[in-house]
N, C-alpha and C. Protein backbone atom coordinates (compact mmCIF):
# COMPACT_ATOMS: atom_id res chain seq x y z
N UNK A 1 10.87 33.88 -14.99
CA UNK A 1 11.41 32.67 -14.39
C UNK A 1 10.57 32.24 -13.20
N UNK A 2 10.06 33.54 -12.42
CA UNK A 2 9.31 33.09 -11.19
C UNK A 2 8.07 32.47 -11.79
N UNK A 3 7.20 33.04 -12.53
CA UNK A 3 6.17 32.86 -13.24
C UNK A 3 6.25 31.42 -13.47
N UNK A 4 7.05 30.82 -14.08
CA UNK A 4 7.50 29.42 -14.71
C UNK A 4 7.52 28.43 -13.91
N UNK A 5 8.04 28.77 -12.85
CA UNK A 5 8.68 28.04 -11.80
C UNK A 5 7.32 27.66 -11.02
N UNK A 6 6.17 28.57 -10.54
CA UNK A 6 4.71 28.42 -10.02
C UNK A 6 3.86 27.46 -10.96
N UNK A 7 4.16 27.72 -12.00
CA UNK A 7 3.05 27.00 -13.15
C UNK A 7 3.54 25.78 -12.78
N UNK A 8 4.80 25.61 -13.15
CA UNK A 8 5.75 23.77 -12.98
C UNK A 8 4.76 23.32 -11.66
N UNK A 9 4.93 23.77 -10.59
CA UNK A 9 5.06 23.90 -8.93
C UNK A 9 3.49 23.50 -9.55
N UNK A 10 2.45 24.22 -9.54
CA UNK A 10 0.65 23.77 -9.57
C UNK A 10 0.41 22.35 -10.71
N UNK A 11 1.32 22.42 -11.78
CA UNK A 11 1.12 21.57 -12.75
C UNK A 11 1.95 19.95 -12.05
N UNK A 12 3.06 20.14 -11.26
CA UNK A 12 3.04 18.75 -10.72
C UNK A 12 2.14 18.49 -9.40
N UNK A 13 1.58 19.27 -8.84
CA UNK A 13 0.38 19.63 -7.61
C UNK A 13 -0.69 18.99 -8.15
N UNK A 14 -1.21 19.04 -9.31
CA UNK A 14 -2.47 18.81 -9.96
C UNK A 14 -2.14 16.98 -10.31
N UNK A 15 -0.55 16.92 -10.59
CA UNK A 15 -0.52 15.55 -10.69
C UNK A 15 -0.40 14.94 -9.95
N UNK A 16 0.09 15.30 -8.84
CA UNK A 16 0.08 14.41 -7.35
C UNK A 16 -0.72 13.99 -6.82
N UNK A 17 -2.18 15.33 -6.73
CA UNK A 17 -3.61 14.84 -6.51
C UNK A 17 -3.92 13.78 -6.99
N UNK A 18 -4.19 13.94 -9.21
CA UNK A 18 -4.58 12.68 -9.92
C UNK A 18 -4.14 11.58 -9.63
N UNK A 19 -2.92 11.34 -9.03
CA UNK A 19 -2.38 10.09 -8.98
C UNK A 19 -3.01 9.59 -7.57
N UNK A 20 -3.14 10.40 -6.28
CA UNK A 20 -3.28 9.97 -5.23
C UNK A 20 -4.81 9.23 -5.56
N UNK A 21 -5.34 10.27 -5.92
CA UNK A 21 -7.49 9.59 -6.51
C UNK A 21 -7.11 8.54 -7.00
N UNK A 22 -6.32 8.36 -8.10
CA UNK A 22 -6.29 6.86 -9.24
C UNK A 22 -5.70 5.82 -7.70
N UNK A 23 -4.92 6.28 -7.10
CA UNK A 23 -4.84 5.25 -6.19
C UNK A 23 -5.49 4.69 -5.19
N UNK A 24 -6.42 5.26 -4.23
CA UNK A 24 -7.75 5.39 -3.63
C UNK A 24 -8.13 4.29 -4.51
N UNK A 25 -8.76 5.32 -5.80
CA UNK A 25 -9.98 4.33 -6.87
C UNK A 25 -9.00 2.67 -6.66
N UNK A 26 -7.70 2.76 -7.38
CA UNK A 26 -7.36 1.16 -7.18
C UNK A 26 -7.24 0.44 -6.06
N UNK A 27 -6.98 1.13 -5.02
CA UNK A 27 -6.97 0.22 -3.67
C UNK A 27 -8.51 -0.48 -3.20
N UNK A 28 -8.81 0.23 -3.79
CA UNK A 28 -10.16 0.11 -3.44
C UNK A 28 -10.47 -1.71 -4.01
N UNK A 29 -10.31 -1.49 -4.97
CA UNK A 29 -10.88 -2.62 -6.41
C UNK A 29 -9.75 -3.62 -5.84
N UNK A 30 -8.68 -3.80 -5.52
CA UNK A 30 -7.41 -4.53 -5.29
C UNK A 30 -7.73 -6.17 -4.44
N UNK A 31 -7.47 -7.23 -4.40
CA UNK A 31 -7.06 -8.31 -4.02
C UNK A 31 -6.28 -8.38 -3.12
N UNK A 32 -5.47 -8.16 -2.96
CA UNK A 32 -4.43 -8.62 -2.63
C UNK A 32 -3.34 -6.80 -2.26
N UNK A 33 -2.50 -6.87 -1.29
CA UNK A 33 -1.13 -6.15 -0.95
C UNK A 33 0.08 -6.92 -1.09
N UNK A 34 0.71 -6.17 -1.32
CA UNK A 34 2.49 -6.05 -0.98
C UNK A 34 3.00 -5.86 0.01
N UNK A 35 4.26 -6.71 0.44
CA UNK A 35 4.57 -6.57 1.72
C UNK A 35 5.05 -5.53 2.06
N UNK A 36 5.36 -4.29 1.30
CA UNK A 36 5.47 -3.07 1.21
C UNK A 36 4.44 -2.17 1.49
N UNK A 37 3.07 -2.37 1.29
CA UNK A 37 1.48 -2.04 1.48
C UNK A 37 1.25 -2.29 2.99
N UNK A 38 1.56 -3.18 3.28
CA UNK A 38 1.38 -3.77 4.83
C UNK A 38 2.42 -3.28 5.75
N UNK A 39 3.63 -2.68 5.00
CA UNK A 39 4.30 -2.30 6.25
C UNK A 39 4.11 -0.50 5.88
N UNK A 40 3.46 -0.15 5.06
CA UNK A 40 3.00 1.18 5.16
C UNK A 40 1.83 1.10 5.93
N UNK A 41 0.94 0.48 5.56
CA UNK A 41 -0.38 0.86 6.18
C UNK A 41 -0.38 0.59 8.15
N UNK A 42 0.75 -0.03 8.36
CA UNK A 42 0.79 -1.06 9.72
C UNK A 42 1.78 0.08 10.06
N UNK A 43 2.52 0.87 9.60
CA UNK A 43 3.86 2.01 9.80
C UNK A 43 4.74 1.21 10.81
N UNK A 44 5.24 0.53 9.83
CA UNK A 44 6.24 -0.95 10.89
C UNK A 44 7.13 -0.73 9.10
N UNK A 45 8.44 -1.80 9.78
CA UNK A 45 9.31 -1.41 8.86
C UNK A 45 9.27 -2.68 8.04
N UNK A 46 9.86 -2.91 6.89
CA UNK A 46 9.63 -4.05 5.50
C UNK A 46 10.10 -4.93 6.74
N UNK A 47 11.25 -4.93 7.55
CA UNK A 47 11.74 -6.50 7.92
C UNK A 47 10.43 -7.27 8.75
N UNK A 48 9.79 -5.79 9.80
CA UNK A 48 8.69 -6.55 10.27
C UNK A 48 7.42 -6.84 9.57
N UNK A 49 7.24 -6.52 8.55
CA UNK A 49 6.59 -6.87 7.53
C UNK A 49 6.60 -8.21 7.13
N UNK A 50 7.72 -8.31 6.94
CA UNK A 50 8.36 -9.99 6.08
C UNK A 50 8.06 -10.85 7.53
N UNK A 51 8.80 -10.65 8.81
CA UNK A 51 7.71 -11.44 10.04
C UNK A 51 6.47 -11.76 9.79
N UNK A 52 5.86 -10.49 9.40
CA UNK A 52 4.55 -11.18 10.17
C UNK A 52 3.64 -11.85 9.01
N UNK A 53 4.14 -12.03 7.94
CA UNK A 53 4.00 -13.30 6.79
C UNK A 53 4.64 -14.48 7.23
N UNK A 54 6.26 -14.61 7.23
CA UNK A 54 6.38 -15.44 7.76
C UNK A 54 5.68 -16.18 9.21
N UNK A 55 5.32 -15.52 9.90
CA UNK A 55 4.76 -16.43 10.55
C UNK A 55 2.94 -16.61 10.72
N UNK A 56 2.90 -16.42 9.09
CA UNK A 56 1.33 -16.69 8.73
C UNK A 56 0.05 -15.76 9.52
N UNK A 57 0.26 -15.07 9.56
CA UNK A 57 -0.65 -14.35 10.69
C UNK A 57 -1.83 -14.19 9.43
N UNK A 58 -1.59 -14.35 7.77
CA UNK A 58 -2.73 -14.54 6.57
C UNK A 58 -2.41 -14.83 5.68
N UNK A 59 -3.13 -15.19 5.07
CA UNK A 59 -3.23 -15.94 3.36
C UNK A 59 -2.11 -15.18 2.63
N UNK A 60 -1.25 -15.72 2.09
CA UNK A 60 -0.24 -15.52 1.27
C UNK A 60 0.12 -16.33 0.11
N UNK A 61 -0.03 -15.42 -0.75
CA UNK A 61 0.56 -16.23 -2.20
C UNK A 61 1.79 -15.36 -2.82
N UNK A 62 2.39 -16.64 -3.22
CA UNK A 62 4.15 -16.35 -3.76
C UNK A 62 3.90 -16.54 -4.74
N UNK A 63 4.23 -15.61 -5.75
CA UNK A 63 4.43 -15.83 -7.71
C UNK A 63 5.80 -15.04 -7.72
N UNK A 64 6.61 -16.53 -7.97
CA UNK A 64 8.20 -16.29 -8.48
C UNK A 64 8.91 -15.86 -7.17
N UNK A 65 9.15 -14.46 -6.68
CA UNK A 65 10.24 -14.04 -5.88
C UNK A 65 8.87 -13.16 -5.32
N UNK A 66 8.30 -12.91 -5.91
CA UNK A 66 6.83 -11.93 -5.44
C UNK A 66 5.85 -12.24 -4.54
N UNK A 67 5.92 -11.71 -3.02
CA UNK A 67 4.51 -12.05 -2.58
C UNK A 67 3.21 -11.66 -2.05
N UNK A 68 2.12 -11.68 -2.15
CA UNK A 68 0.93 -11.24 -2.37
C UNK A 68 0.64 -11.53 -1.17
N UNK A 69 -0.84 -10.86 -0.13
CA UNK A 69 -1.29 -11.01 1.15
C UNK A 69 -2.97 -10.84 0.52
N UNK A 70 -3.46 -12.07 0.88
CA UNK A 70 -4.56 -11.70 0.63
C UNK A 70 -5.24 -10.56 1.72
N UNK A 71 -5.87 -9.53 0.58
CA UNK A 71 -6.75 -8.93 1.10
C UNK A 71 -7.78 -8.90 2.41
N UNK A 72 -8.74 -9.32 1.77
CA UNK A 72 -9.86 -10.29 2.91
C UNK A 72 -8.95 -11.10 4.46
N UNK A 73 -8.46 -11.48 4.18
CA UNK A 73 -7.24 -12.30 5.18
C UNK A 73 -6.78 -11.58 6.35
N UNK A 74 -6.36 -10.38 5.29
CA UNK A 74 -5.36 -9.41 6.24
C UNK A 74 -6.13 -8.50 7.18
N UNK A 75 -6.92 -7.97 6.45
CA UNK A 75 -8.29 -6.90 6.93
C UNK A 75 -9.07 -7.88 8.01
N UNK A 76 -9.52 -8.94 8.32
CA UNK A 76 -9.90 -9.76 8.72
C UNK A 76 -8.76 -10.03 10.20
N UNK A 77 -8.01 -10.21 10.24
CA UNK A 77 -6.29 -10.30 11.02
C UNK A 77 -6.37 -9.26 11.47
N UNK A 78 -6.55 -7.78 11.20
CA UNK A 78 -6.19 -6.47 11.70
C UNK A 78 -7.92 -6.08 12.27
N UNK A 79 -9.01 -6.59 12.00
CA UNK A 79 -10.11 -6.49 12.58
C UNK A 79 -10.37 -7.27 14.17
N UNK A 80 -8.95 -8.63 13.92
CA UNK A 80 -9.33 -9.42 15.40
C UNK A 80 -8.52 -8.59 16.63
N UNK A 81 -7.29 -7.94 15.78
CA UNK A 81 -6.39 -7.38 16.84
C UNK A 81 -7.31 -6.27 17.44
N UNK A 82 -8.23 -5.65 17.29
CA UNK A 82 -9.04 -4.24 17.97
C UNK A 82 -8.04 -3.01 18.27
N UNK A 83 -7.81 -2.67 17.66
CA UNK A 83 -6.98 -1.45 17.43
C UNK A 83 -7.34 -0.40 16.90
């Protein structure tokens, strides 16, 4: 049972890694964040997130209920603040 229990334990370890790389690799390649992306990477919470779109601080595109921050925009915005 212990035996079993280690293998499980390294075999979801090995997938946590793969997934973290595949995510790296895609952030990388990416356009655009989520206002969820921005309030992780900024470690501020979704409401101040949704602020600081609303009050345009970068390029934002809405598809449907969904909205997108441009990339370039944002990185650009967080390069003037010097932090």
């Amino acid at each position: 049972m212990v035996l079993l229990f280690r293998t499980r334990k390294r075999f979801f370890d090995y997938r946590k890694e793969a997934k973290q790389m595949l995510n790296q690799k895609t952030q990388e390649n990416k356009k655009t964040y989520t206002v969820a992306e921005i309030a992780d990477m900024l470690n501020i919470g979704r409401t101040s997130a949704y602020n600081l779109v609303k009050e345009n601080h970068f390029k934002v595109v809405k598809i449907g209920a969904s909205i997108r921050i441009s990339k370039k925009s944002f990185d650009d915005w967080l390069d003037k603040l010097n932090i």
